[in-house]
Protein backbone atom coordinates (compact mmCIF):
# COMPACT_ATOMS: atom_id res chain seq x y z
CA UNK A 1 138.72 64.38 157.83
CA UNK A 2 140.59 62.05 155.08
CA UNK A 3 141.51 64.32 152.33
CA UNK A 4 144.49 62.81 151.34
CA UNK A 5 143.11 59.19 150.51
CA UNK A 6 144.34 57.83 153.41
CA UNK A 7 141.40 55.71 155.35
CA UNK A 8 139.89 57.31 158.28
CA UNK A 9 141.40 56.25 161.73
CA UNK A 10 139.16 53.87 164.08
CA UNK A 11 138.85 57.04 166.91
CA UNK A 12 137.96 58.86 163.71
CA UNK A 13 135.12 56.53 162.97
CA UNK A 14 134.24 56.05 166.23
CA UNK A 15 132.94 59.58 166.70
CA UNK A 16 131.23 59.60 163.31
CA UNK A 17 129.43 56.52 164.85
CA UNK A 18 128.72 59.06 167.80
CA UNK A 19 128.09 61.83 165.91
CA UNK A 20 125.58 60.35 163.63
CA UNK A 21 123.77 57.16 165.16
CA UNK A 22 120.46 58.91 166.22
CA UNK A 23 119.97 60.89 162.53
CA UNK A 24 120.71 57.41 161.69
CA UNK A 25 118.20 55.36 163.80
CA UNK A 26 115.42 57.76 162.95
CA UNK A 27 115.97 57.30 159.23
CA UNK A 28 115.69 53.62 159.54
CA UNK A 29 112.55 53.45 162.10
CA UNK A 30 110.63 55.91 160.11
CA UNK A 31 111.90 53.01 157.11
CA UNK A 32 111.14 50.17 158.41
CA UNK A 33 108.41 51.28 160.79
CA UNK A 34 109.81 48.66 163.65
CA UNK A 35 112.09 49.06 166.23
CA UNK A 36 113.71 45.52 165.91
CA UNK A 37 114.61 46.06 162.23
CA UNK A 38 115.51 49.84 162.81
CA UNK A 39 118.60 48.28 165.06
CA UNK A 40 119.28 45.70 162.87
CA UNK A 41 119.38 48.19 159.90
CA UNK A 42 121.84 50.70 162.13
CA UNK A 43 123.86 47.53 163.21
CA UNK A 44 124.81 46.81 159.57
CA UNK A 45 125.20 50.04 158.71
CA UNK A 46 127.98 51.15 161.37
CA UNK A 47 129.11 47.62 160.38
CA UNK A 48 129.61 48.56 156.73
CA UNK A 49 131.22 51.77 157.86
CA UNK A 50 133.71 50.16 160.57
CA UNK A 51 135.17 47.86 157.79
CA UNK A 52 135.42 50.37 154.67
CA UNK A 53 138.84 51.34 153.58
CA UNK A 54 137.42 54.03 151.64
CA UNK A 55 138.30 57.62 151.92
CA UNK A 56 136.01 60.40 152.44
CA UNK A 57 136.65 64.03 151.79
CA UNK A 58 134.85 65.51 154.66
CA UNK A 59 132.48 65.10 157.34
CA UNK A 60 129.13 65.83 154.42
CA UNK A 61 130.57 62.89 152.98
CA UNK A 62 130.37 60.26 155.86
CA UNK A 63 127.26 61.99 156.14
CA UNK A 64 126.06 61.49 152.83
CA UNK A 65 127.66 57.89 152.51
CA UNK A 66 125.61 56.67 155.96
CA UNK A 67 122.34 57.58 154.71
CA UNK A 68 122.53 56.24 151.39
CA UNK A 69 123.71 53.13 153.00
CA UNK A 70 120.47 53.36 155.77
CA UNK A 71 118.30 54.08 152.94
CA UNK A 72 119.61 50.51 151.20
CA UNK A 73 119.75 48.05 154.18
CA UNK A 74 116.74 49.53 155.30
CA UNK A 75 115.27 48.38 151.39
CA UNK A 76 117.28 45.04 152.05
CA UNK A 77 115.19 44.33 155.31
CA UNK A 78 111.80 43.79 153.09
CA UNK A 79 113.56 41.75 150.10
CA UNK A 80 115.35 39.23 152.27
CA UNK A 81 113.47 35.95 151.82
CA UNK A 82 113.13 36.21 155.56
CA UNK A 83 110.48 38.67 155.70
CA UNK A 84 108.87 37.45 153.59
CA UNK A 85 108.47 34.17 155.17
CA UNK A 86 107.88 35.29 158.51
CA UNK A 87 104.28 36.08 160.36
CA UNK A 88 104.28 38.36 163.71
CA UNK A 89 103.35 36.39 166.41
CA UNK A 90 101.53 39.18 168.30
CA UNK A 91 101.20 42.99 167.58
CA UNK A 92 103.72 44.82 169.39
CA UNK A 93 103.55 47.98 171.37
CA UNK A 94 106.46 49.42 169.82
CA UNK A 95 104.94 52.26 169.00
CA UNK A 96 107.07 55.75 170.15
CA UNK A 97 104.94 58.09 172.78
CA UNK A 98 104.24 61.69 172.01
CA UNK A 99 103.76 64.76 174.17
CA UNK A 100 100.74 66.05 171.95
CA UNK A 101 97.75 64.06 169.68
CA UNK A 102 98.42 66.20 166.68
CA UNK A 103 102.40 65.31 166.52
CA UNK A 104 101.19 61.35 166.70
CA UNK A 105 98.95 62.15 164.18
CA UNK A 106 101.36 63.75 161.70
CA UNK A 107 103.97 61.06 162.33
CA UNK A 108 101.32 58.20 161.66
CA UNK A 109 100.03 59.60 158.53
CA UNK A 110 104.02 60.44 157.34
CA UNK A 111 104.73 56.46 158.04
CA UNK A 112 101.80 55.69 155.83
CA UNK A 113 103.12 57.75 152.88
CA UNK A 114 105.40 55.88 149.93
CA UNK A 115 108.56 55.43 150.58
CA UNK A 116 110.23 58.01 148.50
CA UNK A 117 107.87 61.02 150.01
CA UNK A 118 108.61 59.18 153.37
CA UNK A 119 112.17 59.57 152.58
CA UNK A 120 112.65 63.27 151.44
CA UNK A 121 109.84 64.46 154.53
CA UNK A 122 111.51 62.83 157.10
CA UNK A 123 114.81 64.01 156.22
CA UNK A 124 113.49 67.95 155.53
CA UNK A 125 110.69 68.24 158.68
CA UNK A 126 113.02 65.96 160.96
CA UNK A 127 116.02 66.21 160.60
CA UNK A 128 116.19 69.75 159.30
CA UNK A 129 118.01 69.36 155.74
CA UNK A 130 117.90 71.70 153.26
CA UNK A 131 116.72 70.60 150.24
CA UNK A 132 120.00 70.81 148.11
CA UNK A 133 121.29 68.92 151.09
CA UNK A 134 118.50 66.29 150.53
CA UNK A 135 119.48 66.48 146.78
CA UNK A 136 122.81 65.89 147.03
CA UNK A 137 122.55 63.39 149.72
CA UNK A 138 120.00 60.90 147.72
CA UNK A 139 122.08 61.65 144.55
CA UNK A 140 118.18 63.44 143.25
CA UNK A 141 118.26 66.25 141.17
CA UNK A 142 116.83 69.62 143.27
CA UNK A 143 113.59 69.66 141.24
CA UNK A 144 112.79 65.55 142.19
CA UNK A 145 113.28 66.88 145.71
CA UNK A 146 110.79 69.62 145.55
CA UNK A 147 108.36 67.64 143.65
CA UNK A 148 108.24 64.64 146.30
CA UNK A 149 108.22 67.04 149.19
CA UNK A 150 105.54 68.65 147.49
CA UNK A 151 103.55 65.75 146.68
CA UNK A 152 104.20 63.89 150.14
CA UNK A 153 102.68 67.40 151.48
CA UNK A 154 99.28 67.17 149.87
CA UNK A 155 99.08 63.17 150.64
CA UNK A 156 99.99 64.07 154.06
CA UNK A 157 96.80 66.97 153.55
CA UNK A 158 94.82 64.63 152.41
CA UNK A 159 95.48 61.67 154.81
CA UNK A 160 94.60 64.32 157.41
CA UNK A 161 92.02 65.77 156.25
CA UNK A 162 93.25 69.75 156.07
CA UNK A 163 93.07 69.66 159.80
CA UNK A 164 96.89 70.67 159.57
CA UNK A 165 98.82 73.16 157.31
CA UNK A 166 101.90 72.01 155.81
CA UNK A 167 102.86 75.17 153.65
């Protein structure tokens, strides 16, 4: 990558646009909880990234820049005067299929959780950071990280009723 503060090339973008779009997606479905504002959150975000100037260091960082930017448009989508204003017209079936009951059951309940245990569970259970990784990536000190993941465990527990184990 750009280690010599020199921008990153458009081919060079492009395939961090490749390289990261479905991480990306997930993040801001399991954020917004709708498919519609999901690609309208990814839109903006590889827009954002097509048009810095800025420099990154390495691949972490693009890494690390793209989801702090998901995890703000994805906020943006639910303070825009917009949303607020608007009603549904009809319930949707948007909703993603699953090979077994108990993996739409676990991904139900996480959706229902606060966003900041949302955040730091979908980003350790689905797309397989480690901690530190999650700490460094949200900016979070290590101990905020295990705390959340800890508490979004036992609300998860409790929204299921012990019928799964989360240790």
């Amino acid at each position: 990558m750009s280690r010599d503060n020199t921008p990153l090339s458009m081919e060079n973008k492009r395939q961090s646009v490749e390289k990261y779009f479905d991480m990306i997606y997930r993040l801001a479905f399991s954020q917004t909880k709708d498919r519609e504002h999901a690609d309208d959150v990814v839109q903006d975000v590889f827009l954002r990234f097509l048009k810095t100037d800025k420099c990154f260091e390495s691949d972490e960082h693009i890494k690390a820049w793209l989801l702090r930017v998901t995890l703000n448009c994805s906020k943006n989508v639910f303070l825009s005067s917009w949303h607020k204003k608007i009603v549904p017209l009809s319930e949707r079936a948007d909703e993603p299929v699953f090979d077994t009951a108990e993996k739409g059951d676990v991904y139900y309940a996480v959706s229902e959780l606060p966003a900041k245990y949302r955040v730091v569970i979908h980003l350790f259970y689905y797309e397989d950071m480690s901690i530190e990784d999650i700490s460094r990536y949200l900016k979070m000190n290590v101990s905020t990280v295990k705390s959340q993941l800890s508490r979004g465990r036992k609300l998860l527990k409790e929204k299921l009723k012990g019928e799964y184990d989360f240790v």
